[in-house]
C-alpha atoms as a PDB file:
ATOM      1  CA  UNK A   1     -10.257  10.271 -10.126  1.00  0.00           C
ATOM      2  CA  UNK A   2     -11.786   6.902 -10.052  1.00  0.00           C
ATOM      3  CA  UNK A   3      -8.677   4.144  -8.685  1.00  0.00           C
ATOM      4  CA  UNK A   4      -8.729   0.990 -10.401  1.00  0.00           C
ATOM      5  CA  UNK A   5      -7.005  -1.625  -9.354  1.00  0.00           C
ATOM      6  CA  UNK A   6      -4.245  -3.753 -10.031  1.00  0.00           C
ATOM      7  CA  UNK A   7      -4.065  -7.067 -12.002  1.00  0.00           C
ATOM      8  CA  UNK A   8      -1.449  -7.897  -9.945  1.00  0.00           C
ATOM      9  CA  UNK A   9      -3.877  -9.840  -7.482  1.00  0.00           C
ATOM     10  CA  UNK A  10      -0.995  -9.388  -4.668  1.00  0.00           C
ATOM     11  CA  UNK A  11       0.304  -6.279  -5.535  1.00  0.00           C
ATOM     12  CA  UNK A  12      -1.922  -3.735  -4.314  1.00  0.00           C
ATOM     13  CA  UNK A  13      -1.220  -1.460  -1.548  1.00  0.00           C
ATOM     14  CA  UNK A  14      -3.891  -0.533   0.417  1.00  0.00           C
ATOM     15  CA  UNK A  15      -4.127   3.007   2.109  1.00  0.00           C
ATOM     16  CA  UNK A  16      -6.646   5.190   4.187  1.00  0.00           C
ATOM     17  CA  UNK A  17      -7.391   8.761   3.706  1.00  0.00           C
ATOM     18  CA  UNK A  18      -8.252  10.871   5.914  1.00  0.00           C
ATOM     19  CA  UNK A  19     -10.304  14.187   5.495  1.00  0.00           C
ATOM     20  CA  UNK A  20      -6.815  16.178   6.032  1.00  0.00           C
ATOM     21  CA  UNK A  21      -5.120  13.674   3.709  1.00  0.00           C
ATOM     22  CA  UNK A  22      -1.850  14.931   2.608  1.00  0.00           C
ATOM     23  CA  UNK A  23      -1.233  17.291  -0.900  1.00  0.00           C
ATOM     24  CA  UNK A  24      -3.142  15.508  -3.771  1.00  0.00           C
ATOM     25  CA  UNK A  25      -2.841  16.232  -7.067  1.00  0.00           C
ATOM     26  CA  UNK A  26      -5.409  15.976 -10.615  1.00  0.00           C
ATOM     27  CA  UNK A  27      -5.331  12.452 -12.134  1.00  0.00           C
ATOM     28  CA  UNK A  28      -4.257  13.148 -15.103  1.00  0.00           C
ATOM     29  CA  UNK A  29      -1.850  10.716 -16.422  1.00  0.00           C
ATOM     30  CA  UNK A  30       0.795  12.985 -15.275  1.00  0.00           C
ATOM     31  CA  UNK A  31       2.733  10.014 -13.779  1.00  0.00           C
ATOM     32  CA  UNK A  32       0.111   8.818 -12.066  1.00  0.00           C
ATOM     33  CA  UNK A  33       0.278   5.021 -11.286  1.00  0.00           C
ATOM     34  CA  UNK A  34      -3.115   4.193 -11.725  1.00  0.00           C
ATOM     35  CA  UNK A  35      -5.676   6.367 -13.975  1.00  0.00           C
ATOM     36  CA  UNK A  36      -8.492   3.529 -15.642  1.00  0.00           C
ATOM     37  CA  UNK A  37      -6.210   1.047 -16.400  1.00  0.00           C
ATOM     38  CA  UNK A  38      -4.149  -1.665 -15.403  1.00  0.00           C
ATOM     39  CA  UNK A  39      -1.059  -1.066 -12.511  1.00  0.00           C
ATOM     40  CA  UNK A  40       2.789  -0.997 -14.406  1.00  0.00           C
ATOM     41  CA  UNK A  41       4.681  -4.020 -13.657  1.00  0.00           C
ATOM     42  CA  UNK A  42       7.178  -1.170 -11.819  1.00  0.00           C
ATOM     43  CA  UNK A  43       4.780   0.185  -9.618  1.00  0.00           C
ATOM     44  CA  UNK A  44       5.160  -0.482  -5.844  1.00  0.00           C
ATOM     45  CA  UNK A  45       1.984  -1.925  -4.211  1.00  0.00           C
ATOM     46  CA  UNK A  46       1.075  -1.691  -0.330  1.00  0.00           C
ATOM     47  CA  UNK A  47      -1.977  -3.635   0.516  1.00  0.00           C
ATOM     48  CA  UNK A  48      -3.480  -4.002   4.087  1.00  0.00           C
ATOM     49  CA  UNK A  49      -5.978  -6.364   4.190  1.00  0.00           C
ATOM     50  CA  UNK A  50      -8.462  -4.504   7.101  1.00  0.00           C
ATOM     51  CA  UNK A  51      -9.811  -7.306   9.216  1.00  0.00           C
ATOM     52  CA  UNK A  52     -13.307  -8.488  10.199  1.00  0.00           C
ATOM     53  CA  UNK A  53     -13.883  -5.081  12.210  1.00  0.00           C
ATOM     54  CA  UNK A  54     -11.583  -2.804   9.786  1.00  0.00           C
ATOM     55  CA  UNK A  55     -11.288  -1.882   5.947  1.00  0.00           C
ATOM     56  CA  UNK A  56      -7.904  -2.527   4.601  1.00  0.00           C
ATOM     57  CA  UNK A  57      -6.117  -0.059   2.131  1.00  0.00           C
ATOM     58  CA  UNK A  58      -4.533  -0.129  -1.441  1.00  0.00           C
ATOM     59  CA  UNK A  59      -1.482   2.267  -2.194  1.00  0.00           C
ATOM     60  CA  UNK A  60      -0.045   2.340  -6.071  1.00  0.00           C
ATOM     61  CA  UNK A  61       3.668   4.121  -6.357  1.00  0.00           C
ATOM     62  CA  UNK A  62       4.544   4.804  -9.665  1.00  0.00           C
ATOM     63  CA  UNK A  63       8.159   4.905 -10.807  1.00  0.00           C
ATOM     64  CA  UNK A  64       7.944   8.659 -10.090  1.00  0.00           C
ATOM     65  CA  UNK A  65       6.962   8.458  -6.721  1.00  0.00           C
ATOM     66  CA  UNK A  66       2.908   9.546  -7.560  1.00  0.00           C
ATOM     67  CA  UNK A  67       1.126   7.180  -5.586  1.00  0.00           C
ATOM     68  CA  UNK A  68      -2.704   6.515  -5.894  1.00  0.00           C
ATOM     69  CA  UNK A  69      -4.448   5.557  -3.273  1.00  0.00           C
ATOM     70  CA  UNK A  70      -7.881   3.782  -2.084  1.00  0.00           C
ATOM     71  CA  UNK A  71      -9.443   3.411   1.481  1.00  0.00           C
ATOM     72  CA  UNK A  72     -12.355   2.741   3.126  1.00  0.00           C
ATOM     73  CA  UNK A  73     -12.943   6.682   3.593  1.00  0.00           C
ATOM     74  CA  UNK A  74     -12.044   6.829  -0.654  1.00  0.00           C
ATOM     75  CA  UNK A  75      -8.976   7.453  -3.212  1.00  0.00           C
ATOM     76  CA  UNK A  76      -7.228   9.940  -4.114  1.00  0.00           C
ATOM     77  CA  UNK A  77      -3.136  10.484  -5.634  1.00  0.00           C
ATOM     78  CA  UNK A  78      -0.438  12.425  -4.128  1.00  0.00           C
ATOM     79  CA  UNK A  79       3.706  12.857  -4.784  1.00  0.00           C
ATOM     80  CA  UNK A  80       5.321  11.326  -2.222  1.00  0.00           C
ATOM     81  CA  UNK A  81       8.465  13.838  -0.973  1.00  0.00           C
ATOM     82  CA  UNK A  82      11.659  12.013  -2.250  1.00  0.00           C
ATOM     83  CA  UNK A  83      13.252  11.041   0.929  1.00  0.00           C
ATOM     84  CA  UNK A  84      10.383   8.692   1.320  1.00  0.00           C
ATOM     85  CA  UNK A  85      10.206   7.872  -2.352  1.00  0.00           C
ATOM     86  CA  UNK A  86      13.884   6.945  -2.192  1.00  0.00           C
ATOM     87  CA  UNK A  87      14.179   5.163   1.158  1.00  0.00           C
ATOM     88  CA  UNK A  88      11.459   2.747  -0.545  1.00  0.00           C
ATOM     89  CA  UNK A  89      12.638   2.687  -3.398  1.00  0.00           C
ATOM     90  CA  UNK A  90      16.179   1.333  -1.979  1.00  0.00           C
ATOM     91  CA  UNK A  91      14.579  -0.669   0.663  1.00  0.00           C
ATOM     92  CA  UNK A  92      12.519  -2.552  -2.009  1.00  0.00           C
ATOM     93  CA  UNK A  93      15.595  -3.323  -4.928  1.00  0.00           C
ATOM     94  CA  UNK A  94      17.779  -4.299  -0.744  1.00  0.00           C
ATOM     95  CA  UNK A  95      14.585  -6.927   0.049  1.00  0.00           C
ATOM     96  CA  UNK A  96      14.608  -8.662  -3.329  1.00  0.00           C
ATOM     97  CA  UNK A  97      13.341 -11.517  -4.084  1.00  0.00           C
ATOM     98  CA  UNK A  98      10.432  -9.629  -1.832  1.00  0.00           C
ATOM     99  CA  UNK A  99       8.828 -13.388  -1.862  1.00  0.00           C
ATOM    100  CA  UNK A 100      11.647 -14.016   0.643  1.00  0.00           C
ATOM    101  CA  UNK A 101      10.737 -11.320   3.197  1.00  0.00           C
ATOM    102  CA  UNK A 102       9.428 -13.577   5.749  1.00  0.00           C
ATOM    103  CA  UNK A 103       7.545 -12.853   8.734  1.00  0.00           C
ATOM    104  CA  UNK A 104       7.873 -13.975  11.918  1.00  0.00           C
ATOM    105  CA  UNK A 105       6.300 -17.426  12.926  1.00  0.00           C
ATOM    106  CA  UNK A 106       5.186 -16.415  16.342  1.00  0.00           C
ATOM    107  CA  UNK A 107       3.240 -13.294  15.366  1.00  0.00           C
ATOM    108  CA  UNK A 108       0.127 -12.762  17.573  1.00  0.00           C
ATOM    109  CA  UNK A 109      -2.683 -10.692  16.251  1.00  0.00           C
ATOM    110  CA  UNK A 110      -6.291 -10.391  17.749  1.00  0.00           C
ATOM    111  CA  UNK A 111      -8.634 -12.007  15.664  1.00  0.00           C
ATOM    112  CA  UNK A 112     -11.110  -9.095  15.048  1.00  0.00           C
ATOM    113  CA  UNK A 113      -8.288  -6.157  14.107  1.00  0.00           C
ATOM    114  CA  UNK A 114      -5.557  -8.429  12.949  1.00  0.00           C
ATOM    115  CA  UNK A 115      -4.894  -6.999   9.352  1.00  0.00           C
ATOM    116  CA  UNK A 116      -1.979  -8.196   7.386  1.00  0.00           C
ATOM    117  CA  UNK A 117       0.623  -5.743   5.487  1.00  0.00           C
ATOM    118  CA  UNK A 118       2.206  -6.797   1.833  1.00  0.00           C
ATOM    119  CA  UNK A 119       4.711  -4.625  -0.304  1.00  0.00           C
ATOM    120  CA  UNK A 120       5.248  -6.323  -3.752  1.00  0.00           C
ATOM    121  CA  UNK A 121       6.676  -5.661  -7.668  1.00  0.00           C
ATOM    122  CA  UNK A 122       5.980  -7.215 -10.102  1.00  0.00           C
ATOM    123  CA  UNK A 123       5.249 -10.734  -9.410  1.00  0.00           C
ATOM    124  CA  UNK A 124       7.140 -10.585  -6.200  1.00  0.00           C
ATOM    125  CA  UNK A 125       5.799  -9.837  -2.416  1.00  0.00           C
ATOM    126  CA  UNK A 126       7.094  -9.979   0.343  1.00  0.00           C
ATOM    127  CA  UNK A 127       5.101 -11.945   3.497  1.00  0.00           C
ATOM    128  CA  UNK A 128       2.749 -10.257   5.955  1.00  0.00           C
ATOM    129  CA  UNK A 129       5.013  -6.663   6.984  1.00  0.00           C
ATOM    130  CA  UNK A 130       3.263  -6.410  10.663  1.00  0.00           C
ATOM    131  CA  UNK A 131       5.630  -8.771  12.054  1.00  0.00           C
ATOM    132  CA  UNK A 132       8.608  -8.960  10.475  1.00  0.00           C
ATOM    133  CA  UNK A 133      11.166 -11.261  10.726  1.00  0.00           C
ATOM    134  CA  UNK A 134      14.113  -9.576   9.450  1.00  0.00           C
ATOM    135  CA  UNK A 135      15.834  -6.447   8.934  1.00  0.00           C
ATOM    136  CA  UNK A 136      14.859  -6.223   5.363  1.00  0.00           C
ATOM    137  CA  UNK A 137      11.212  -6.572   6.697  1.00  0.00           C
ATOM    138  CA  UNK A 138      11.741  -3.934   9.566  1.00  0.00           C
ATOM    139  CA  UNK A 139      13.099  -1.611   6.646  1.00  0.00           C
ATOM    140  CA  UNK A 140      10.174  -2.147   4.498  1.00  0.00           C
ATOM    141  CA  UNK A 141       8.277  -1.772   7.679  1.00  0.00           C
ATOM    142  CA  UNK A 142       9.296   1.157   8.825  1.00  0.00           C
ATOM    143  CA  UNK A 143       8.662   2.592   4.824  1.00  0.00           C
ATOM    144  CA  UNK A 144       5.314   1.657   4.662  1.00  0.00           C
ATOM    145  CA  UNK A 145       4.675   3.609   7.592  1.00  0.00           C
ATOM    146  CA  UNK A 146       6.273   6.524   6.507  1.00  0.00           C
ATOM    147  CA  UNK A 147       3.806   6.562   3.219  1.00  0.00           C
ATOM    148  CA  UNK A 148       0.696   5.979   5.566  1.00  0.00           C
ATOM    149  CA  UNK A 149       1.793   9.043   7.902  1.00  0.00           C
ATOM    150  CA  UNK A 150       2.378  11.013   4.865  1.00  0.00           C
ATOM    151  CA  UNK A 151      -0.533  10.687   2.971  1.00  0.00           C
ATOM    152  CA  UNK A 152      -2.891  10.356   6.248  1.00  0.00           C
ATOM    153  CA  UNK A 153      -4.059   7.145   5.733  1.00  0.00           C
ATOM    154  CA  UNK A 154      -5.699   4.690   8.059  1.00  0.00           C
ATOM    155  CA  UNK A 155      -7.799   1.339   8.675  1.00  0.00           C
ATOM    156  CA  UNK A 156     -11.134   2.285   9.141  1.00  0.00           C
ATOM    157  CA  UNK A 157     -13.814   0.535  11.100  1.00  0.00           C
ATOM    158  CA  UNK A 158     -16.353  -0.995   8.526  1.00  0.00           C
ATOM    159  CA  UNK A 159     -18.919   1.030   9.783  1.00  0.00           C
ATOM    160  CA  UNK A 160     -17.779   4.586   9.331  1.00  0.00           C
ATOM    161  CA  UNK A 161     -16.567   3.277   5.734  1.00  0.00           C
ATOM    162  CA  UNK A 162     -17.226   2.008   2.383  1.00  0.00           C
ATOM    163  CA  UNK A 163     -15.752  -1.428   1.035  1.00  0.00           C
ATOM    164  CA  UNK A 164     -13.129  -1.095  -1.551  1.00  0.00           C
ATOM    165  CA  UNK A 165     -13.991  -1.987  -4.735  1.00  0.00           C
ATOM    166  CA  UNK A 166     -12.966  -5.379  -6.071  1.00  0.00           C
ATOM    167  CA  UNK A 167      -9.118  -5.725  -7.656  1.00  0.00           C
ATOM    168  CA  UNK A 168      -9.552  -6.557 -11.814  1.00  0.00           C
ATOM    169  CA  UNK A 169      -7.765 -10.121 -12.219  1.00  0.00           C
END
């Protein structure tokens, strides 16, 4: 499957596979959120934006919990289990307006591997995820995580990867 990318400029998740990447399955349009086209409007986005010495990650969850996802080490789709499909789910209609997720002001990141986090849908996102400022944010936190871990993805130094390819606007 080749993973396009969202229109949504700041609604793209961003995720890492890894060789041992979790279950995937055919894109096919069989609920996949992202097969040559244009990301739903209902489609949860993760994006980490890698950092000088790391590629970020794009992850695309359909209302079905398929997500598609595209790394530094490639792309691929798999169904997320439906406790972690459903804790997101909640955790994202909880956080709404996402644009008010804040994070926190005092946030220190080194300046070669600081990457910055976003969940959005729609039109909405919420602020940078790494630090979050509130329990909404911790929640969303804590979810993007779970994804990550369960479909083995990763930043990956720029050198052992390839750069993702550019979001359609």
């Amino acid at each position: 499957m080749r993973f396009r990318h969202a229109l949504l400029p700041s609604l793209t998740i961003f995720l890492i596979s890894s060789c041992n990447a979790g279950p995937t399955v055919p894109a096919n349009g069989g609920g996949t959120p992202v097969a040559h086209g244009m990301v739903p409007t209902d489609a949860i986005v993760i994006t980490d934006t890698g950092s000088t010495n790391m590629l970020g990650f794009r992850i695309i969850i359909g209302r079905n919990g398929e997500a598609s996802y595209s790394s530094g080490e490639g792309h691929g789709s798999a169904q997320l289990p439906g406790s972690i499909f459903s804790r997101l789910k909640f955790d994202v209609v909880m956080a709404q307006p996402l644009s008010h997720v804040r994070a926190r002001t005092d946030c220190m990141k080194a300046m070669s591997f600081g990457s910055s986090t976003f969940v959005a849908l729609g039109d909405e996102r919420s602020e940078d995820l790494t630090c979050p400022a509130s329990p909404k944010g911790e929640a969303l936190k804590s979810d993007v995580e779970a994804v990550t871990q369960y479909l083995h993805v990763r930043n990956v130094p720029r050198g052992q990867g390839h750069e993702l390819p550019p979001q359609n606007y």
